[in-house]
PDB file of N, CA and C in Angstrom:
ATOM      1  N   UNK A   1       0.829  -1.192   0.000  1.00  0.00           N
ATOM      2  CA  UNK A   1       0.000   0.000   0.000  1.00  0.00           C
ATOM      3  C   UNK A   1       0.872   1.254   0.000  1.00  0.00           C
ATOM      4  N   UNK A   2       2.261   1.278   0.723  1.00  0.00           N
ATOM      5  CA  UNK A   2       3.230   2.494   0.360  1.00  0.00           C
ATOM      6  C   UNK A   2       3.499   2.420  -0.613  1.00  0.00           C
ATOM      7  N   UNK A   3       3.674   1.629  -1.409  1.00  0.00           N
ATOM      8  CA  UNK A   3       4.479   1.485  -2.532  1.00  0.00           C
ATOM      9  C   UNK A   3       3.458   2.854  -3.745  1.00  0.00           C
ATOM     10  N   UNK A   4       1.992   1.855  -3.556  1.00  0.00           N
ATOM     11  CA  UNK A   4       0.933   2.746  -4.527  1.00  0.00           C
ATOM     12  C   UNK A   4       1.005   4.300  -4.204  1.00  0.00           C
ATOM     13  N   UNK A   5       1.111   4.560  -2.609  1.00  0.00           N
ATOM     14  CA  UNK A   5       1.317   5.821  -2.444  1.00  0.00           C
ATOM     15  C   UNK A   5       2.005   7.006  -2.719  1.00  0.00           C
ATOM     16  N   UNK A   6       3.091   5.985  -3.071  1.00  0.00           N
ATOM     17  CA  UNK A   6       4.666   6.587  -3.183  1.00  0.00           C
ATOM     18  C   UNK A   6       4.495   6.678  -4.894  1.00  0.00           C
ATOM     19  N   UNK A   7       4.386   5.781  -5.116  1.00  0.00           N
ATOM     20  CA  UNK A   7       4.046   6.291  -6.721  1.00  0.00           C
ATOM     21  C   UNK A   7       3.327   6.914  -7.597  1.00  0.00           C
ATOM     22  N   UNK A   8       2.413   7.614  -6.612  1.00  0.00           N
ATOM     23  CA  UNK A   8       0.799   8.535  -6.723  1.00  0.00           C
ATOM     24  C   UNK A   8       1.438   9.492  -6.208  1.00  0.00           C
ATOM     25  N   UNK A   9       2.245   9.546  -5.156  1.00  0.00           N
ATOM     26  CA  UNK A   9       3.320  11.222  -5.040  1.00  0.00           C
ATOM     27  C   UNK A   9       4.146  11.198  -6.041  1.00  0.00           C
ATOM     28  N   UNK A  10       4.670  10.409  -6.491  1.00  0.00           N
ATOM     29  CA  UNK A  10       5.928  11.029  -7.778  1.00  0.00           C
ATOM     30  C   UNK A  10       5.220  10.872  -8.946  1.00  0.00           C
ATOM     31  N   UNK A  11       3.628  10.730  -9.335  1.00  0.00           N
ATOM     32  CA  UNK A  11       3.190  10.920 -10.760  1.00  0.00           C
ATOM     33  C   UNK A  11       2.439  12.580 -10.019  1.00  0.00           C
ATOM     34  N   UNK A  12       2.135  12.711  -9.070  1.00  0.00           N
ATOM     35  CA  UNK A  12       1.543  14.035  -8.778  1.00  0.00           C
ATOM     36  C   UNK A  12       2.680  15.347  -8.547  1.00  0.00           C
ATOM     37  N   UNK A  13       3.935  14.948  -8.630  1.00  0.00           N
ATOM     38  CA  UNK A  13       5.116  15.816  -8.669  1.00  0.00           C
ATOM     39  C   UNK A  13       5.667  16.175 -10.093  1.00  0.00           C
ATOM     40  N   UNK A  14       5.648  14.951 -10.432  1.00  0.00           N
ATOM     41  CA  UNK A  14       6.372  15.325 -12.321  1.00  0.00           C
ATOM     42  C   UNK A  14       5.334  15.945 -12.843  1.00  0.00           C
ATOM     43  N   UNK A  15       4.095  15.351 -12.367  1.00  0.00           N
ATOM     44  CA  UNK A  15       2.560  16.204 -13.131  1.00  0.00           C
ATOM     45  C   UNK A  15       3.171  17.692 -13.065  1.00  0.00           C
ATOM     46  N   UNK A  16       3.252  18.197 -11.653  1.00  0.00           N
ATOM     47  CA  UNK A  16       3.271  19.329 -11.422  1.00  0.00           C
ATOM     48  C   UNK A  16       4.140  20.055 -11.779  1.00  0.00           C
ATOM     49  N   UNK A  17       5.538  19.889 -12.027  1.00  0.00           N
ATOM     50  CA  UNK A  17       6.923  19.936 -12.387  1.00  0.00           C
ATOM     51  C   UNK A  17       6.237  19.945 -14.050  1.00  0.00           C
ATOM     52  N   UNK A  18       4.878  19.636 -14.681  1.00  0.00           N
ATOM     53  CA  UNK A  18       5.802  19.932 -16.128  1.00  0.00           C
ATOM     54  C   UNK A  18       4.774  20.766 -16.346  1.00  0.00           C
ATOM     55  N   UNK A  19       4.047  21.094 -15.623  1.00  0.00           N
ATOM     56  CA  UNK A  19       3.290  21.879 -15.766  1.00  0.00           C
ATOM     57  C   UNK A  19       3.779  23.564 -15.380  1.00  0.00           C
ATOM     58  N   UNK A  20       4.773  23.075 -14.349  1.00  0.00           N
ATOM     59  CA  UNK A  20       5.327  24.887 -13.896  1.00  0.00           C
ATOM     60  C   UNK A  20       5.575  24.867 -15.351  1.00  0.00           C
ATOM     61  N   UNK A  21       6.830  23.770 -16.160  1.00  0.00           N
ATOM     62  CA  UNK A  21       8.023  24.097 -16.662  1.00  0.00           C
ATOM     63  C   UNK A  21       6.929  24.678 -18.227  1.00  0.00           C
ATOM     64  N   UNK A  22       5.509  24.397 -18.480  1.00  0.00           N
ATOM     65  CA  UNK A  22       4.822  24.806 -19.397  1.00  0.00           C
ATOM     66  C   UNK A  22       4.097  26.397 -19.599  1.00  0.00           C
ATOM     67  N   UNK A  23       3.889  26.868 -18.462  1.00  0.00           N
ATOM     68  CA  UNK A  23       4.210  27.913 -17.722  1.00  0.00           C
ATOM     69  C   UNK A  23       5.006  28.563 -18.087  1.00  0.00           C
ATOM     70  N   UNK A  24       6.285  28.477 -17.672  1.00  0.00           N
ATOM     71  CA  UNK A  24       7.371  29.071 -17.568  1.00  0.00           C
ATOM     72  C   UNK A  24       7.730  29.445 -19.545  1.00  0.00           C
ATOM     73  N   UNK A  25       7.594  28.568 -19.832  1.00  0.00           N
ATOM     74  CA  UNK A  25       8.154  28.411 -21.336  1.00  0.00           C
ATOM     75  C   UNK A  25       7.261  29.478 -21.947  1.00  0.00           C
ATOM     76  N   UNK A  26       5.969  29.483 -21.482  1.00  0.00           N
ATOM     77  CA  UNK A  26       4.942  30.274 -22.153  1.00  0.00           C
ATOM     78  C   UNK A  26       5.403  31.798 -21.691  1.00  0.00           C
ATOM     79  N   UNK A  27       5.441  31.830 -20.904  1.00  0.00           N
ATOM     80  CA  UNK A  27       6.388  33.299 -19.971  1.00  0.00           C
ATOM     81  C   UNK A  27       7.837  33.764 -20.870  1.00  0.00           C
ATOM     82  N   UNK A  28       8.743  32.901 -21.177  1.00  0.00           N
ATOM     83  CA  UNK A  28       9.895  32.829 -21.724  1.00  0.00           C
ATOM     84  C   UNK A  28       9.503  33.424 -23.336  1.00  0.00           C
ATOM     85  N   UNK A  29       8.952  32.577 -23.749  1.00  0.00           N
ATOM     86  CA  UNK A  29       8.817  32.789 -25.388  1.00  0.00           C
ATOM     87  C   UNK A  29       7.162  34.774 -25.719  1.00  0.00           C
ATOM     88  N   UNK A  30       6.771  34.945 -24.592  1.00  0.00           N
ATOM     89  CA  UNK A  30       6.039  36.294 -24.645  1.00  0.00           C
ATOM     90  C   UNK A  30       7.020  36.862 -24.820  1.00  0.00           C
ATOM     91  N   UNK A  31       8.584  36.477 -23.593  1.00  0.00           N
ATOM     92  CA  UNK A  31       9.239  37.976 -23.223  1.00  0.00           C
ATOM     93  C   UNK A  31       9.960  38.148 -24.366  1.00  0.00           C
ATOM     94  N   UNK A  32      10.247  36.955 -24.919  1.00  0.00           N
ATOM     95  CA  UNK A  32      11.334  36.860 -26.633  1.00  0.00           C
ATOM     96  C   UNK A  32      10.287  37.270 -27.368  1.00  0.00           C
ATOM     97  N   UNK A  33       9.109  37.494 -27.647  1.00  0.00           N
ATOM     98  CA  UNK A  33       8.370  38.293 -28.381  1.00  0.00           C
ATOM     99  C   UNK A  33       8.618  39.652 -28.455  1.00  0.00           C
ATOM    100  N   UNK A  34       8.409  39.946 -27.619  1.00  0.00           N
ATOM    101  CA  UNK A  34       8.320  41.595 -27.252  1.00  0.00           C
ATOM    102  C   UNK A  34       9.777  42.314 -27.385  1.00  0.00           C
ATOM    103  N   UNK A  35      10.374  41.479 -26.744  1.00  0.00           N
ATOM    104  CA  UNK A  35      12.136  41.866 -27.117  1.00  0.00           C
ATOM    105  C   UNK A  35      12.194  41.905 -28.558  1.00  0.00           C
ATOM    106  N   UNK A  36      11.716  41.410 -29.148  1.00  0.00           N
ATOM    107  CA  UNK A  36      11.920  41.129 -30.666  1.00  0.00           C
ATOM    108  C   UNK A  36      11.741  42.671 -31.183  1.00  0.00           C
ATOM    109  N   UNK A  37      10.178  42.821 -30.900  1.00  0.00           N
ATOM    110  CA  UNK A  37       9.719  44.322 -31.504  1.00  0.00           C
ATOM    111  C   UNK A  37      10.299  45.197 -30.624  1.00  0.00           C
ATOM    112  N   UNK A  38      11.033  45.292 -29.735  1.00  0.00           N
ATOM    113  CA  UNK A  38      11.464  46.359 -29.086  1.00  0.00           C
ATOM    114  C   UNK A  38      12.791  46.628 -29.955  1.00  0.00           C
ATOM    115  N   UNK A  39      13.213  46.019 -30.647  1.00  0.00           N
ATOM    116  CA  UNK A  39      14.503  46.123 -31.586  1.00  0.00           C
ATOM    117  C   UNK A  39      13.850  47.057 -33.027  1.00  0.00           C
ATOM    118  N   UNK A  40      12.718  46.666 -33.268  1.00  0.00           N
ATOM    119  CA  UNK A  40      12.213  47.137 -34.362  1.00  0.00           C
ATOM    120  C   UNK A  40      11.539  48.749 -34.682  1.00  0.00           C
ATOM    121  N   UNK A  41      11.873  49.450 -35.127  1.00  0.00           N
ATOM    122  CA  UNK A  41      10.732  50.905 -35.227  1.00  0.00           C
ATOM    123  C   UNK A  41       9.663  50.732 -35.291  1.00  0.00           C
ATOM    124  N   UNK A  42       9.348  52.022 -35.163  1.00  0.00           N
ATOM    125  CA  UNK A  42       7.730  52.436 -34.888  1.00  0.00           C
ATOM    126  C   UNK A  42       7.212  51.773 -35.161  1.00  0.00           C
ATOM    127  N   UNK A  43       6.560  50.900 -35.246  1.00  0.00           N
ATOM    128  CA  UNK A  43       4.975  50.168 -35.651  1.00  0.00           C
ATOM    129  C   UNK A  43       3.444  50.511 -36.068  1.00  0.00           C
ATOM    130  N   UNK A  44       3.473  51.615 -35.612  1.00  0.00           N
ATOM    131  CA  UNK A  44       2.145  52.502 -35.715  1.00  0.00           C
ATOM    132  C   UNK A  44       1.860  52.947 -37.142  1.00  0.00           C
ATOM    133  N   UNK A  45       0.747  52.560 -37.681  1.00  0.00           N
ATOM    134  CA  UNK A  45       0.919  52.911 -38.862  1.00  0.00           C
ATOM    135  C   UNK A  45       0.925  54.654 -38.585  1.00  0.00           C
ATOM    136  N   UNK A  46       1.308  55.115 -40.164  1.00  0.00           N
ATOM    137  CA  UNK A  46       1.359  56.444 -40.479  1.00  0.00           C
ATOM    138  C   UNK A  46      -0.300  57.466 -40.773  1.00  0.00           C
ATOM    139  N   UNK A  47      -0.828  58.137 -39.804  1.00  0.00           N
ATOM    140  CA  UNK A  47      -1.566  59.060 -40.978  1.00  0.00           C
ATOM    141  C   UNK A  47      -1.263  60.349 -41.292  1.00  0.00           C
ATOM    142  N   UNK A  48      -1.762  60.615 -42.364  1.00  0.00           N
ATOM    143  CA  UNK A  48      -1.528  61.541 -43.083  1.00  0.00           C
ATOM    144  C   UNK A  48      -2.672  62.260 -43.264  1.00  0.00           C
ATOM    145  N   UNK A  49      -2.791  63.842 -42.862  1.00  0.00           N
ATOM    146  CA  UNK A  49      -4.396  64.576 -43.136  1.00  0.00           C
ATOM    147  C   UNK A  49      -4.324  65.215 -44.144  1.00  0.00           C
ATOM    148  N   UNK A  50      -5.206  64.712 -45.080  1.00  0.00           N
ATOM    149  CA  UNK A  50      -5.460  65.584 -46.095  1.00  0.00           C
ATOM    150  C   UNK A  50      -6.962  66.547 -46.421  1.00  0.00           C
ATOM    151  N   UNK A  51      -7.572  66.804 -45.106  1.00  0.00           N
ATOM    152  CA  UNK A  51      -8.851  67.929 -45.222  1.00  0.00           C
ATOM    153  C   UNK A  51      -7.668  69.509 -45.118  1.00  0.00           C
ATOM    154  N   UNK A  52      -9.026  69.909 -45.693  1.00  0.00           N
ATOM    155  CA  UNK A  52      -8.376  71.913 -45.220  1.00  0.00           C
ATOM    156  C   UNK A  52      -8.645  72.067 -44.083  1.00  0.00           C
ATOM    157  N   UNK A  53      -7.901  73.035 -43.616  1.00  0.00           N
ATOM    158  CA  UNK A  53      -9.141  73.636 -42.444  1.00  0.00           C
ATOM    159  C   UNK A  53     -10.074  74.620 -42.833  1.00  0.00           C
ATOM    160  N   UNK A  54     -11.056  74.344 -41.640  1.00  0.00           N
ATOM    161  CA  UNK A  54     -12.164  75.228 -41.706  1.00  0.00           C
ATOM    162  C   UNK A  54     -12.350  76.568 -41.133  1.00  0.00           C
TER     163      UNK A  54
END
């Protein structure tokens, strides 16, 4: 009966362990997103007005 126990704690640890590490990766690869465009210019498109004034 330890034995089942013991092996129902280490499938409920790696569970949990790959779940931070899925997490984490998802965290990792946003911040390499954003770093990406932070290298890049403006982004915003351009407008341009072409009314007169009134």
């Amino acid at each position: 009966m330890k034995i089942v126990i013991l092996i129902f704690v280490i499938l409920l640890a790696v569970g949990a362990t790959i779940k931070n590490s899925a997490n984490e990766t998802k965290k990792i690869s946003e911040r390499l997103e954003l770093n990406k465009y932070k290298s890049q210019p403006n982004l915003l498109p351009v407008v341009e007005i072409v009314a007169t004034r009134a």
